[in-house]
C-alpha atoms as a PDB file:
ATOM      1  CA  UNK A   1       4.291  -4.819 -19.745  1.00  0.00           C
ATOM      2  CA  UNK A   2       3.339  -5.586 -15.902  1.00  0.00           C
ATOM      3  CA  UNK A   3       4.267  -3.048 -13.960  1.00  0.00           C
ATOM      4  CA  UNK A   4       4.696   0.678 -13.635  1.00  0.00           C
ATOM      5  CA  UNK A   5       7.221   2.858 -15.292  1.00  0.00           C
ATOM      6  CA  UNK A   6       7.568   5.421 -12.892  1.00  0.00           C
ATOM      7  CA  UNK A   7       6.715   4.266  -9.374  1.00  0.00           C
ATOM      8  CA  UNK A   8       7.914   7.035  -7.347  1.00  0.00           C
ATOM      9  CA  UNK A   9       5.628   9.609  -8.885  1.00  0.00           C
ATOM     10  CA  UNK A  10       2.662   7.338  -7.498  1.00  0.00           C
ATOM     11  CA  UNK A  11       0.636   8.750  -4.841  1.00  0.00           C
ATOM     12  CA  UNK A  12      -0.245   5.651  -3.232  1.00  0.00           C
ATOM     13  CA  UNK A  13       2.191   3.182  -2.810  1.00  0.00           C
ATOM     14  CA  UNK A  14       2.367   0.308   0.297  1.00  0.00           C
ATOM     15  CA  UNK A  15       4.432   2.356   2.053  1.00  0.00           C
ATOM     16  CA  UNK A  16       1.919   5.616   1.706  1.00  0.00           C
ATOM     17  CA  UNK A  17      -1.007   3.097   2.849  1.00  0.00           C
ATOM     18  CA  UNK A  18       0.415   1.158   5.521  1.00  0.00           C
ATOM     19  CA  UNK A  19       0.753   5.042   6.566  1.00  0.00           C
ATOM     20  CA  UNK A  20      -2.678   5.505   6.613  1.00  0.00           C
ATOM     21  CA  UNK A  21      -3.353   2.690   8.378  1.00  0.00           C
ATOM     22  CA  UNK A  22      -0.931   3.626  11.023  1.00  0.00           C
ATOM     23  CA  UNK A  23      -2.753   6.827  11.035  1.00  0.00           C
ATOM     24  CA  UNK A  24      -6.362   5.518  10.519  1.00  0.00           C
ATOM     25  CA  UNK A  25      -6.478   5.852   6.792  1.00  0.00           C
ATOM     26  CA  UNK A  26      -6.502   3.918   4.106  1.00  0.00           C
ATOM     27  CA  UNK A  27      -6.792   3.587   0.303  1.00  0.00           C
ATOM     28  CA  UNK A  28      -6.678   1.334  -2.324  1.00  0.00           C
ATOM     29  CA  UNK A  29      -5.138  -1.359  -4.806  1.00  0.00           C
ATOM     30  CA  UNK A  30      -3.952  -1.505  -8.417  1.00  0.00           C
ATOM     31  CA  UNK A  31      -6.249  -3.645 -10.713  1.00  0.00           C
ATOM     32  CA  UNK A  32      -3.653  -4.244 -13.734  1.00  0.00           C
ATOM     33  CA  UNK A  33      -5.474  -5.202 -17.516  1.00  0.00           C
ATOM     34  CA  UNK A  34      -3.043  -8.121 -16.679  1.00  0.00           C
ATOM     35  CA  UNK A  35      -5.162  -9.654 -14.062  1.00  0.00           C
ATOM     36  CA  UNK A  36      -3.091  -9.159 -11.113  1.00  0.00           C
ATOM     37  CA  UNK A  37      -3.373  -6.483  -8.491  1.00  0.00           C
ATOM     38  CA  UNK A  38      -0.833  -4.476  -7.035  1.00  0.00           C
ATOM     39  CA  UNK A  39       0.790  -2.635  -4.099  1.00  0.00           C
ATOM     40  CA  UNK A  40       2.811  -0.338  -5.208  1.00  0.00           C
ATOM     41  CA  UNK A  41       5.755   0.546  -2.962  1.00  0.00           C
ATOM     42  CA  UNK A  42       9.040   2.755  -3.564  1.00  0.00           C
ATOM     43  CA  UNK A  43      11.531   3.594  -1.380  1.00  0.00           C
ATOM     44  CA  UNK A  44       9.746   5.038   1.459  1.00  0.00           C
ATOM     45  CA  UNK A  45       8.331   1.447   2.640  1.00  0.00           C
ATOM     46  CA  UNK A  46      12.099   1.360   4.824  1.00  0.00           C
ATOM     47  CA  UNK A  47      10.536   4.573   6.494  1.00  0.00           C
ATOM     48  CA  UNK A  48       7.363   2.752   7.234  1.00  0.00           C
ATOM     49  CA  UNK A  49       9.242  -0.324   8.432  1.00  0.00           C
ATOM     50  CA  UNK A  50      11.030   1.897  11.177  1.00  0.00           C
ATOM     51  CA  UNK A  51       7.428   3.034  12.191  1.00  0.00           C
ATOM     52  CA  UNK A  52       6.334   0.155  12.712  1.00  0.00           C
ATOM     53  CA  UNK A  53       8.768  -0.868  15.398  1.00  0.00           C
ATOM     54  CA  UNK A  54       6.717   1.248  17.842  1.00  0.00           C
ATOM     55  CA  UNK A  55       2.751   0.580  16.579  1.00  0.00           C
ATOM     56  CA  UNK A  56       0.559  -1.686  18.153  1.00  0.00           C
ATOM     57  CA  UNK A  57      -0.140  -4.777  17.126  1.00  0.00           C
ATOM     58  CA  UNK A  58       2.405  -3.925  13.911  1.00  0.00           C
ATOM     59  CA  UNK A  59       1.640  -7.680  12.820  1.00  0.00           C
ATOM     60  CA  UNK A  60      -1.542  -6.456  11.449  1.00  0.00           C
ATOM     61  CA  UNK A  61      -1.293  -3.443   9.465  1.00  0.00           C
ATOM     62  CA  UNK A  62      -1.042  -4.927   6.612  1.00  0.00           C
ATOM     63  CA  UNK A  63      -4.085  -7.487   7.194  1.00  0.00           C
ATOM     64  CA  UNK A  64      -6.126  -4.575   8.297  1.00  0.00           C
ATOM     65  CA  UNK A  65      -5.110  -2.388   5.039  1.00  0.00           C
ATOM     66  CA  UNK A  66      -6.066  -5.180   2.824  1.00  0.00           C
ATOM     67  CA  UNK A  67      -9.172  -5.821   4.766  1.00  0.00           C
ATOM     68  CA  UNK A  68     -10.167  -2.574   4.227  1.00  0.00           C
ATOM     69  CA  UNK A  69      -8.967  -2.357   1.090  1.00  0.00           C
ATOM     70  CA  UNK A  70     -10.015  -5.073  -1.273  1.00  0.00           C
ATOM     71  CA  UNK A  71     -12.808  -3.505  -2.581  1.00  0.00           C
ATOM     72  CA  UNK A  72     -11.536  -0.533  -3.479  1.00  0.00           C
ATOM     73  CA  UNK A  73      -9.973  -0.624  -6.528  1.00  0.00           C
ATOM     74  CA  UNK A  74      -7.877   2.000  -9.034  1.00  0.00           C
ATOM     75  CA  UNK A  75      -7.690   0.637 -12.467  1.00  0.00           C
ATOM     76  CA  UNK A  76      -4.534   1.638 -14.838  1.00  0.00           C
END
């Protein structure tokens, strides 16, 4: 089954990450034994959204966490 059964226990999710970024932080992506990798997001990525209306250059916080990112890798 792709996916994850309970994604609001996670404790990284897009939302958490894009966070981080925000913040100057960041962590990484789902590898899946499906071959696909994942960002996880829940709820709290409408929370994000909102602080992203005031960040600079909000266009690239997610470029920037997957540039950071793509080698860093949690596997389920």
């Amino acid at each position: 089954m792709l996916g994850i059964r309970q994604p609001d226990e996670l404790s990284a999710t897009l939302a958490s990450n894009l966070q981080k970024i925000i913040l100057d932080k960041g962590e990484g992506i789902i590898k899946c034994d499906e071959g696909v990798d994942l960002l996880p997001s829940n709820i709290q990525i409408s929370a994000t959204e909102v602080n992203l209306v005031n960040t600079m250059s909000r266009e690239t916080v997610l470029k920037t966490y997957l540039q950071d990112t793509k080698k860093v890798m949690i596997i389920y």
